[in-house]
PDB file of N, CA and C in Angstrom:
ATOM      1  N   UNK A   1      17.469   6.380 -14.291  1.00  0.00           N
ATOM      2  CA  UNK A   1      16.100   6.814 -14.504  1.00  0.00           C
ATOM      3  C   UNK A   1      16.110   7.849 -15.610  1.00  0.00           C
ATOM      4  N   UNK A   2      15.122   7.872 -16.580  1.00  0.00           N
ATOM      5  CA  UNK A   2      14.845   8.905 -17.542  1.00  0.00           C
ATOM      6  C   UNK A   2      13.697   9.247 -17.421  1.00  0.00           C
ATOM      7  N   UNK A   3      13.604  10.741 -17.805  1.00  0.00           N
ATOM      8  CA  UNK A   3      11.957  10.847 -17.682  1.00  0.00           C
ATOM      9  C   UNK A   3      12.120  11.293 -19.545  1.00  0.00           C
ATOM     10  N   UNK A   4      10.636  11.333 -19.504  1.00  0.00           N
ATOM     11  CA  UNK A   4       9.923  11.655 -20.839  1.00  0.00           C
ATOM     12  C   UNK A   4       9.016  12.648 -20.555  1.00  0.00           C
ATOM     13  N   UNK A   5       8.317  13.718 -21.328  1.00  0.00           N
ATOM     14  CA  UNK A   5       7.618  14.236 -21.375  1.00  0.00           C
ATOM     15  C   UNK A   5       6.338  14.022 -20.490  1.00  0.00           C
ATOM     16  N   UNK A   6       5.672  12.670 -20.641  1.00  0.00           N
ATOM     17  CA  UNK A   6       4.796  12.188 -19.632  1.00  0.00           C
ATOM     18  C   UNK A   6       5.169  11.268 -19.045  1.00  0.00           C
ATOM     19  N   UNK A   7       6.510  10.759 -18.855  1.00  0.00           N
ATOM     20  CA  UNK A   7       6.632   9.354 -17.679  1.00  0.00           C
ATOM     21  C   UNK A   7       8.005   9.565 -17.018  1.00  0.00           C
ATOM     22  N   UNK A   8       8.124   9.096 -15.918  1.00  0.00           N
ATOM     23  CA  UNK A   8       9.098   8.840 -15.368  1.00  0.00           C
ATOM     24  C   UNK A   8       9.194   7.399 -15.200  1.00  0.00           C
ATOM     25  N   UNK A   9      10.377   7.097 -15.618  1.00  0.00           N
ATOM     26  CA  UNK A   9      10.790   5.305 -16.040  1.00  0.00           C
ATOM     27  C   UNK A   9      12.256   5.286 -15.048  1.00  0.00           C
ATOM     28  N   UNK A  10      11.933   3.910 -14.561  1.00  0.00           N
ATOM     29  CA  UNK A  10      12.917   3.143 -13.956  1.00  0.00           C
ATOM     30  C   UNK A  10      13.556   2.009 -14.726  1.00  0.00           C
ATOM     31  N   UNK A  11      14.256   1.378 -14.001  1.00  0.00           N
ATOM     32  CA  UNK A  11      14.768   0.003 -14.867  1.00  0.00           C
ATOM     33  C   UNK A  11      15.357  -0.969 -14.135  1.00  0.00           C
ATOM     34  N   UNK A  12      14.476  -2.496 -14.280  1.00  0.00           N
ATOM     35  CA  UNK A  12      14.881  -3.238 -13.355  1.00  0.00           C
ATOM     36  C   UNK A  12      15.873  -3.755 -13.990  1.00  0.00           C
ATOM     37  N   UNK A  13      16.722  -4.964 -12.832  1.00  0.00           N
ATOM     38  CA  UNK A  13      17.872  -5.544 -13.211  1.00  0.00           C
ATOM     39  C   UNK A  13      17.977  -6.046 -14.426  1.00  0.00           C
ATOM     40  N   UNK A  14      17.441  -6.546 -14.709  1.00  0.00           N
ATOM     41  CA  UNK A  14      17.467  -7.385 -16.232  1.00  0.00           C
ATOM     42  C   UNK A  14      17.608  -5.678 -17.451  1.00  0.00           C
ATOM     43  N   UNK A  15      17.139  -4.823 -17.451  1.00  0.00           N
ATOM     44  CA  UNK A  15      17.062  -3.483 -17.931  1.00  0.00           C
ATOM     45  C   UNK A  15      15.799  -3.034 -18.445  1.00  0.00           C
ATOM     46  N   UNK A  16      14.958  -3.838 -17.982  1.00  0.00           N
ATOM     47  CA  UNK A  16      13.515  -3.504 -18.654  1.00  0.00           C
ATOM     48  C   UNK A  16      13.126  -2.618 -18.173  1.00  0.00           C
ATOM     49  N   UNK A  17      12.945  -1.428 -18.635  1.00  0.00           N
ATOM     50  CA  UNK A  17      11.931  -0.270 -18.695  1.00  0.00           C
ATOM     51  C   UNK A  17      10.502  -0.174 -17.918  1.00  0.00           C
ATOM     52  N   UNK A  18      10.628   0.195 -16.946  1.00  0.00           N
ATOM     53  CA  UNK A  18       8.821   0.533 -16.788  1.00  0.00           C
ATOM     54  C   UNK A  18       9.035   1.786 -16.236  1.00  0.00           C
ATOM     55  N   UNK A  19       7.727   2.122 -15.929  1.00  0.00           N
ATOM     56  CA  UNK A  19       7.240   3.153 -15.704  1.00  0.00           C
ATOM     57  C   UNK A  19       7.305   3.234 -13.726  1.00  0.00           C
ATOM     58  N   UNK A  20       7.831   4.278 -13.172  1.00  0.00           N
ATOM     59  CA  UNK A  20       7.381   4.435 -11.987  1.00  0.00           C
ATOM     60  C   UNK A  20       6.322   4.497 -11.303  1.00  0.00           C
ATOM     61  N   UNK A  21       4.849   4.828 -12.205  1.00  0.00           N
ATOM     62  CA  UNK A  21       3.763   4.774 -11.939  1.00  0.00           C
ATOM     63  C   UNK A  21       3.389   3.200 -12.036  1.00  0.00           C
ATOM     64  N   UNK A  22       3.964   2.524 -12.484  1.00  0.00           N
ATOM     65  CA  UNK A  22       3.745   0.949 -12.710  1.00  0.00           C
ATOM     66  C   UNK A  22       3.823   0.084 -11.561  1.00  0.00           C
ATOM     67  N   UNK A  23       5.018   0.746 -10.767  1.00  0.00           N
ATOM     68  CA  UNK A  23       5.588  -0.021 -10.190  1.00  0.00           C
ATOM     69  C   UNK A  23       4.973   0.006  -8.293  1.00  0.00           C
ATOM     70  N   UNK A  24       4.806   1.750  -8.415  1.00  0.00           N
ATOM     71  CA  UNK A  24       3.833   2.052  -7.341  1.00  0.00           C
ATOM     72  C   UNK A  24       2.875   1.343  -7.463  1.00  0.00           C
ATOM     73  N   UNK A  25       1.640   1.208  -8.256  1.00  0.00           N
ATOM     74  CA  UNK A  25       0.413   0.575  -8.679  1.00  0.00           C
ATOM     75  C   UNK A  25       0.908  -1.318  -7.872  1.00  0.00           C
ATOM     76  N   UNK A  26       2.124  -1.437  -8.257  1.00  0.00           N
ATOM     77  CA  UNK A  26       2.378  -3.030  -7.918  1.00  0.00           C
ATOM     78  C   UNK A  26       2.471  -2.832  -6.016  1.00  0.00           C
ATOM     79  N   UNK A  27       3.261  -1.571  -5.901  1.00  0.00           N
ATOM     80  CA  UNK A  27       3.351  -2.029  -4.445  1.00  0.00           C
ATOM     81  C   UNK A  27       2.228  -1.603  -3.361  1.00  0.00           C
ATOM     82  N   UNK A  28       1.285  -1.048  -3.672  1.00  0.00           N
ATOM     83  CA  UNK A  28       0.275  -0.376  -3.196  1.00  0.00           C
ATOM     84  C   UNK A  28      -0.530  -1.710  -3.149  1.00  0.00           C
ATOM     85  N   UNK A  29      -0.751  -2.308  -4.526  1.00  0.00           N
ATOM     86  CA  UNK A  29      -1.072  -3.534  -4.310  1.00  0.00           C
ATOM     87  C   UNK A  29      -1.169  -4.646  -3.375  1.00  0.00           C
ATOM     88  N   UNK A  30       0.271  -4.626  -3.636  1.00  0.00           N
ATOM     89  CA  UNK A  30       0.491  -5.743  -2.565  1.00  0.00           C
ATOM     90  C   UNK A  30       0.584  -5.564  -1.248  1.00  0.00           C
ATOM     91  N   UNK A  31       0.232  -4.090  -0.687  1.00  0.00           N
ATOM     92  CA  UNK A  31       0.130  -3.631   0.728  1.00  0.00           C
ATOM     93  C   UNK A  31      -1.147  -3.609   1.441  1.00  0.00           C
ATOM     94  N   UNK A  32      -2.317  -3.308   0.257  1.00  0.00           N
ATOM     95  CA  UNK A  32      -3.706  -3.292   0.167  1.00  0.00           C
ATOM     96  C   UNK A  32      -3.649  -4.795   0.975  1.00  0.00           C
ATOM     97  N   UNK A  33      -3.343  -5.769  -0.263  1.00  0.00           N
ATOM     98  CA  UNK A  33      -3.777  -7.165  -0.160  1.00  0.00           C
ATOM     99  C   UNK A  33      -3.230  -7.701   1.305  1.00  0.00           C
ATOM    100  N   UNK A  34      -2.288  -7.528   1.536  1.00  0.00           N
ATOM    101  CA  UNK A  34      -1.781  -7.345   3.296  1.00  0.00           C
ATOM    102  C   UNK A  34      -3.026  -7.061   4.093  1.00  0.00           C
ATOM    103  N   UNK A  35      -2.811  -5.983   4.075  1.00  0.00           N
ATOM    104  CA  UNK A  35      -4.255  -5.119   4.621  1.00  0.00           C
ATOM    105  C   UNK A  35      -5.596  -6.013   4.591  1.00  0.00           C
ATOM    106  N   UNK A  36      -6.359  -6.002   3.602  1.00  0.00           N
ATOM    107  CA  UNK A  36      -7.131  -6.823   3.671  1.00  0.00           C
ATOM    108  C   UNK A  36      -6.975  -8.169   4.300  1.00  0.00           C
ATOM    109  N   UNK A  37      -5.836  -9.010   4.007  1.00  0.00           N
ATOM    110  CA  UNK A  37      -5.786 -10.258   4.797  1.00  0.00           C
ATOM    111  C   UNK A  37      -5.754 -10.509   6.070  1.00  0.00           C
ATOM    112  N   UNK A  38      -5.229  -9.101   6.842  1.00  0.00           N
ATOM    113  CA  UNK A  38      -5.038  -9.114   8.034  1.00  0.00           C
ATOM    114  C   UNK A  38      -6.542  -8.442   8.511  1.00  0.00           C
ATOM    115  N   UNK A  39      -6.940  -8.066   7.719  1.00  0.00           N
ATOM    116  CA  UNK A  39      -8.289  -7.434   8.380  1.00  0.00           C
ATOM    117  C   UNK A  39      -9.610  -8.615   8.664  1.00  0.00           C
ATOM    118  N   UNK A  40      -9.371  -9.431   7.141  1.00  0.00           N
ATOM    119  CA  UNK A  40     -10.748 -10.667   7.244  1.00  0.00           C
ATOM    120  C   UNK A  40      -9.779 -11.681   7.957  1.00  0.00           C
ATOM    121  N   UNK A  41      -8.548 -11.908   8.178  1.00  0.00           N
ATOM    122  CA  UNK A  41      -8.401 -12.790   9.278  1.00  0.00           C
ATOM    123  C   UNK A  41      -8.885 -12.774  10.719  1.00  0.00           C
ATOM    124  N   UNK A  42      -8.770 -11.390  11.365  1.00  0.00           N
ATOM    125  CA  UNK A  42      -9.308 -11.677  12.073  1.00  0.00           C
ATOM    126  C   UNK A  42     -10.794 -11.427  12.555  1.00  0.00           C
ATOM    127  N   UNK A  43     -11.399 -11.602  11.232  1.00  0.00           N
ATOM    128  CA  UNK A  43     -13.186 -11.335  10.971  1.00  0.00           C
ATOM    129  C   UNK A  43     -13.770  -9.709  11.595  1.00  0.00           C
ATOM    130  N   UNK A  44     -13.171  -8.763  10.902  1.00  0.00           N
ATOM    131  CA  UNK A  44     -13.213  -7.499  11.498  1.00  0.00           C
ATOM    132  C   UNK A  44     -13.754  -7.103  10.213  1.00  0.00           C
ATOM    133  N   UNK A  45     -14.677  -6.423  10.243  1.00  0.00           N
ATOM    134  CA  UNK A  45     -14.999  -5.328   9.199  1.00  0.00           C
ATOM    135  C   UNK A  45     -14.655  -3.985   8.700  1.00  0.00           C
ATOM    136  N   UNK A  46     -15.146  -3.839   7.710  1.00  0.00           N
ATOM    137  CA  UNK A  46     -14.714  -2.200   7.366  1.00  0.00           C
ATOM    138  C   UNK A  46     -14.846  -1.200   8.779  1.00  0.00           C
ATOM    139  N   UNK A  47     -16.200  -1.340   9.311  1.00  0.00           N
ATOM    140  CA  UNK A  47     -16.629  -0.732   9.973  1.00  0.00           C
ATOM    141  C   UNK A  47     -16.142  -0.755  11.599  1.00  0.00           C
ATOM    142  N   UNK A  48     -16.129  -2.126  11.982  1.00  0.00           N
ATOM    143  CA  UNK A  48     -15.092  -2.008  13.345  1.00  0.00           C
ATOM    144  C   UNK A  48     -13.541  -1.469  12.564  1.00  0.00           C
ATOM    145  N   UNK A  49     -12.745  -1.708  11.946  1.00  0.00           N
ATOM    146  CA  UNK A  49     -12.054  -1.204  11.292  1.00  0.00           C
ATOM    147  C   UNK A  49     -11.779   0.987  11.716  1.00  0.00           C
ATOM    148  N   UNK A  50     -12.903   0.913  10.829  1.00  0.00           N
ATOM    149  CA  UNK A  50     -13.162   2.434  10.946  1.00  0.00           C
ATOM    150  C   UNK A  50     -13.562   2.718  12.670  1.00  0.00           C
ATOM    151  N   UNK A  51     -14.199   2.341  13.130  1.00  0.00           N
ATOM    152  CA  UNK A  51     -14.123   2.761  14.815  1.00  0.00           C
ATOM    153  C   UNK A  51     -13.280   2.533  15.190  1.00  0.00           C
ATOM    154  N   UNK A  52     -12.289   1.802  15.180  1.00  0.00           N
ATOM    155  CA  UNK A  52     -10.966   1.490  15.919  1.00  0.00           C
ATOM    156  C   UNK A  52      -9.869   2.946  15.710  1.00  0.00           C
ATOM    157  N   UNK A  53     -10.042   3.053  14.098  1.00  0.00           N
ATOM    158  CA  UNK A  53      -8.493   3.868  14.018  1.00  0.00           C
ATOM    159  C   UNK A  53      -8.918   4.950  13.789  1.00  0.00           C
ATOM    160  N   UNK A  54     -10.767   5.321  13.651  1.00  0.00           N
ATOM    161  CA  UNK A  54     -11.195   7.079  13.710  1.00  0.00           C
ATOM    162  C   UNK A  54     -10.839   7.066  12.324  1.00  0.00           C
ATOM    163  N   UNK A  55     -10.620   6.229  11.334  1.00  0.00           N
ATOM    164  CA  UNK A  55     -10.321   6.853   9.817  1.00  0.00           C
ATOM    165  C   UNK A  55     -11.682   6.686   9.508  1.00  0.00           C
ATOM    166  N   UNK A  56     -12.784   7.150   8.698  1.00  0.00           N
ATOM    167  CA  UNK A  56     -14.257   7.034   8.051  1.00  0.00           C
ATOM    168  C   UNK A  56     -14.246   5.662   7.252  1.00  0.00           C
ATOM    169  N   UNK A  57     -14.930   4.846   7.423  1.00  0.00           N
ATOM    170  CA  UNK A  57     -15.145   3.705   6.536  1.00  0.00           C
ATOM    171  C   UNK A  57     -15.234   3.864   4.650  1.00  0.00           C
ATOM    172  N   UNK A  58     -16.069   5.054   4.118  1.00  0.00           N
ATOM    173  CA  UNK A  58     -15.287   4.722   2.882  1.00  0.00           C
ATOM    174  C   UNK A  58     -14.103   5.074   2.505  1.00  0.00           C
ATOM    175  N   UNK A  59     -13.209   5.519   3.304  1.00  0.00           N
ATOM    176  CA  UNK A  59     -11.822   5.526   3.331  1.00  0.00           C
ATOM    177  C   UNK A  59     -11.210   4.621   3.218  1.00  0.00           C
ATOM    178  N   UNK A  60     -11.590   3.641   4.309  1.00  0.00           N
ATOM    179  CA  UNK A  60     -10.993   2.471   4.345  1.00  0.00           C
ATOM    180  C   UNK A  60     -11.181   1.580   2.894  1.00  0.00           C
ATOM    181  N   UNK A  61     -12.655   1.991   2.644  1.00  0.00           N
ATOM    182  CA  UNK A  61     -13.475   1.299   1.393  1.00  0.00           C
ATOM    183  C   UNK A  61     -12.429   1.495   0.145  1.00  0.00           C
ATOM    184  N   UNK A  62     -12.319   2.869   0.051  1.00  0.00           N
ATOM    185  CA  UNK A  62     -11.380   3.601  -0.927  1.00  0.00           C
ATOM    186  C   UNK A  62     -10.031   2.582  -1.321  1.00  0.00           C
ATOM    187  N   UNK A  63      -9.437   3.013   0.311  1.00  0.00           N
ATOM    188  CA  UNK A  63      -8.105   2.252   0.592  1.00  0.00           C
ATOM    189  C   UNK A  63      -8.092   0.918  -0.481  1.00  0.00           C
ATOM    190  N   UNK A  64      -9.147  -0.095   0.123  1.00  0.00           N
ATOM    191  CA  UNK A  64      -8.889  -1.242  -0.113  1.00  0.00           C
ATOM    192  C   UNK A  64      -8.963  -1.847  -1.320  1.00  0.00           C
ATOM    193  N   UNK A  65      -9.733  -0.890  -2.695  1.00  0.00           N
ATOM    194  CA  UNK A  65     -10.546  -1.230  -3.626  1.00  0.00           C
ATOM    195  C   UNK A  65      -9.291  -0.479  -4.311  1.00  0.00           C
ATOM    196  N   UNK A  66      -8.359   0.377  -4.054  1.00  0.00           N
ATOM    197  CA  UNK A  66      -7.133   0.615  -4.434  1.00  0.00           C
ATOM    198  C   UNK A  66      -7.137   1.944  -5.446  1.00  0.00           C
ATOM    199  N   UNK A  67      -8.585   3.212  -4.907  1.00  0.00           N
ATOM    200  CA  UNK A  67      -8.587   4.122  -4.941  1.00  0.00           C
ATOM    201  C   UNK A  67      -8.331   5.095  -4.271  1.00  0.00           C
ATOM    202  N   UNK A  68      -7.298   4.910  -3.180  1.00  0.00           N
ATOM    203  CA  UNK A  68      -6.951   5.679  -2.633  1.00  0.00           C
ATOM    204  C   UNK A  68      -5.555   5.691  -2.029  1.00  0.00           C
ATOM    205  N   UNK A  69      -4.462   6.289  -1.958  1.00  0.00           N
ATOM    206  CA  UNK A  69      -2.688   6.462  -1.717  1.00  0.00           C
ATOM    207  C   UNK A  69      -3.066   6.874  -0.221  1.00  0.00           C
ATOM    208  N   UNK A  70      -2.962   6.284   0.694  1.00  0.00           N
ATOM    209  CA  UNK A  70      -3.352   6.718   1.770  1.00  0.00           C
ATOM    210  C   UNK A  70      -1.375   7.228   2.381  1.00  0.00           C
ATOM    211  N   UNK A  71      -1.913   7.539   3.425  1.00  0.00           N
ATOM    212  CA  UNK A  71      -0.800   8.337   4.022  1.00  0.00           C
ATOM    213  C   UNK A  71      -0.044   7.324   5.039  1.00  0.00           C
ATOM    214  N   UNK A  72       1.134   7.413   5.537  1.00  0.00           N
ATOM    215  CA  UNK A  72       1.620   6.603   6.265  1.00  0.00           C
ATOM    216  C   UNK A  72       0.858   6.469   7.396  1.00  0.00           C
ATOM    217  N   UNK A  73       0.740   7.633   8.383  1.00  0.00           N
ATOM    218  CA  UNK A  73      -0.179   7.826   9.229  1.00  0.00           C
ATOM    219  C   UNK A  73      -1.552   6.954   9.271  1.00  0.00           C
ATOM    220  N   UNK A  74      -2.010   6.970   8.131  1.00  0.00           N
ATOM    221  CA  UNK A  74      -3.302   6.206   8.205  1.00  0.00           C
ATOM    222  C   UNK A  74      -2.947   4.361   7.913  1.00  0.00           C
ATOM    223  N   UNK A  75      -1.653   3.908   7.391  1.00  0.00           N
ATOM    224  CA  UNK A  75      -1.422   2.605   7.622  1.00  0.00           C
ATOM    225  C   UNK A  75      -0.834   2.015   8.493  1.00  0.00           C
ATOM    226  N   UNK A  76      -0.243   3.382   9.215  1.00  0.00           N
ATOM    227  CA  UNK A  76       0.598   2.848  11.379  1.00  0.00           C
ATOM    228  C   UNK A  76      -0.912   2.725  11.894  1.00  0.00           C
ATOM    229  N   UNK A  77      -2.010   3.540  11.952  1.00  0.00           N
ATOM    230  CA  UNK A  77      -3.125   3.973  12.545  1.00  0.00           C
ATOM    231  C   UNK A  77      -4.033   2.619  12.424  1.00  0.00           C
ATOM    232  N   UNK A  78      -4.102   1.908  10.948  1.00  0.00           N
ATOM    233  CA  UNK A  78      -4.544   0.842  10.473  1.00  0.00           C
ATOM    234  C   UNK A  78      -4.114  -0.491  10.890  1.00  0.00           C
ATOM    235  N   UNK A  79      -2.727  -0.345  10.962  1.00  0.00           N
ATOM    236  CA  UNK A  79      -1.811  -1.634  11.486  1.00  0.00           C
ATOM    237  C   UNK A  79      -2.290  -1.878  13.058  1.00  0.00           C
ATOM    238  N   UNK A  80      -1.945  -0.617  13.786  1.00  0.00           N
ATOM    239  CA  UNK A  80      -2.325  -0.877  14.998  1.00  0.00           C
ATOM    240  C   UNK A  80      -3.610  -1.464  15.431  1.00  0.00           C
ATOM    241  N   UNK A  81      -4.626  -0.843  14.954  1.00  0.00           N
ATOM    242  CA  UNK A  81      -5.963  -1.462  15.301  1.00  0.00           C
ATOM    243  C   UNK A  81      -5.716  -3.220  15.060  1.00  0.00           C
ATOM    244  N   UNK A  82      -4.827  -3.268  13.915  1.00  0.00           N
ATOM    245  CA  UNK A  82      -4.534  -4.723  13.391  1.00  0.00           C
ATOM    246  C   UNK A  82      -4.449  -5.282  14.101  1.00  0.00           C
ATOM    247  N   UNK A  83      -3.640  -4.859  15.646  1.00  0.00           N
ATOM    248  CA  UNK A  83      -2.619  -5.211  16.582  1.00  0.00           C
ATOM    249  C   UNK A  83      -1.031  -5.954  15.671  1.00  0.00           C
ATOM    250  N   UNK A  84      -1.053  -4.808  14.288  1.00  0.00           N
ATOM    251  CA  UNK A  84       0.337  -5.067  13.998  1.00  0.00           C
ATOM    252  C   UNK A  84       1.197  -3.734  13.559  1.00  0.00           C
ATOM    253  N   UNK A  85       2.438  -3.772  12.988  1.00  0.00           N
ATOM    254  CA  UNK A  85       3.118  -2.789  12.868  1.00  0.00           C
ATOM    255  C   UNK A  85       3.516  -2.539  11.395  1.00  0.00           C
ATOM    256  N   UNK A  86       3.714  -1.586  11.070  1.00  0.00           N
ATOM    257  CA  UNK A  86       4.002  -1.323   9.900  1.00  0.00           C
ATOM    258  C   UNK A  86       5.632  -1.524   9.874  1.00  0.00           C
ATOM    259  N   UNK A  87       6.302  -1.853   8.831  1.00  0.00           N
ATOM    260  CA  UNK A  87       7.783  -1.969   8.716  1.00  0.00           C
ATOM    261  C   UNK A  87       8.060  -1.371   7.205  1.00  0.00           C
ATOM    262  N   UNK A  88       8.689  -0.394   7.458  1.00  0.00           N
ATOM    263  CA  UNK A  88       9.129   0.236   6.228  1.00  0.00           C
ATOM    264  C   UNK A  88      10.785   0.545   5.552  1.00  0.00           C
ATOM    265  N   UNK A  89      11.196  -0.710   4.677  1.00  0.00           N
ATOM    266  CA  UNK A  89      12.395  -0.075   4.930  1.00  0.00           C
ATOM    267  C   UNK A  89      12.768  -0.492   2.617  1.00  0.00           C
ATOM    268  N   UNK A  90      14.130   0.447   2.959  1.00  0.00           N
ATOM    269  CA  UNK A  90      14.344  -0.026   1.651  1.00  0.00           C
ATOM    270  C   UNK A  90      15.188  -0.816   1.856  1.00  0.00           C
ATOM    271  N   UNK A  91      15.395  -2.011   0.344  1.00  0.00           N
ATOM    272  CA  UNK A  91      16.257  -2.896   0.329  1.00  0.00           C
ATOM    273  C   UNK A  91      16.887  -3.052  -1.281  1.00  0.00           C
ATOM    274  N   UNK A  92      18.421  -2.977  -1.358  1.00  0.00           N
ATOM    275  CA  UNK A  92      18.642  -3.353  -2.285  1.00  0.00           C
ATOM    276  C   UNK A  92      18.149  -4.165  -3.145  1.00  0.00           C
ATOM    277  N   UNK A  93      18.491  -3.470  -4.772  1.00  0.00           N
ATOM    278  CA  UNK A  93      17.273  -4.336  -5.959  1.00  0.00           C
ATOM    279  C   UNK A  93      17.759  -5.675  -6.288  1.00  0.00           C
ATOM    280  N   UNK A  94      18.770  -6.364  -5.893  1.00  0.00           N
ATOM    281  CA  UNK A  94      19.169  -7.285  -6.114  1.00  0.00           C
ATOM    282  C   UNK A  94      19.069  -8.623  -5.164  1.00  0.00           C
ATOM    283  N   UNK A  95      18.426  -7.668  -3.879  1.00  0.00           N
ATOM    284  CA  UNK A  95      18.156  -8.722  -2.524  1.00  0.00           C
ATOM    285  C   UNK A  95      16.453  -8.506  -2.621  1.00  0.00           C
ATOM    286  N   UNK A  96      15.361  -7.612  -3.859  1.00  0.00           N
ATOM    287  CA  UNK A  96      14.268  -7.925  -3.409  1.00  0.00           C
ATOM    288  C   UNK A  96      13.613  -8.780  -4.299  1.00  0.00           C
TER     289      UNK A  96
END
């Protein structure tokens, strides 16, 4: 990793350069989109949503529209209402 003045850069296997802020942006992403799928699967709204886990609905709104880094707490809190679990682990860059 190198940083620069304004970035902190990683480098995937191949050696390409990005940015750590890049890469967050990708996985937040794809946790959102989780989120959401598991939420309109089982035809639940923002709002039962928000009564279930006590988080405020434009939070959730926030969350989902991908203005907001929510806290772990609020995606165990989220999962559960899901009736699912959060799994957090790291995995070598060559097995993801």
């Amino acid at each position: 990793m190198r940083t620069t003045k304004d970035m902190d850069y990683i480098f995937d296997l191949d050696g390409t350069e990005i940015t750590i802020e890049e890469r967050q942006k990708e996985i937040r992403k794809e946790v959102i989109d989780q989120y959401v799928a598991c939420r309109k699967g089982r035809k639940m709204t923002q709002d039962e949503l928000a009564r279930r886990t006590g988080i405020s609905r434009p939070n959730i709104s926030r969350f989902e529209s991908g203005n907001y880094n929510p806290s772990l707490e609020m995606m165990v809190r989220m999962a559960a209402a899901l009736d699912m679990t959060v799994d957090v682990k790291l995995v070598k860059s060559e097995e993801a």
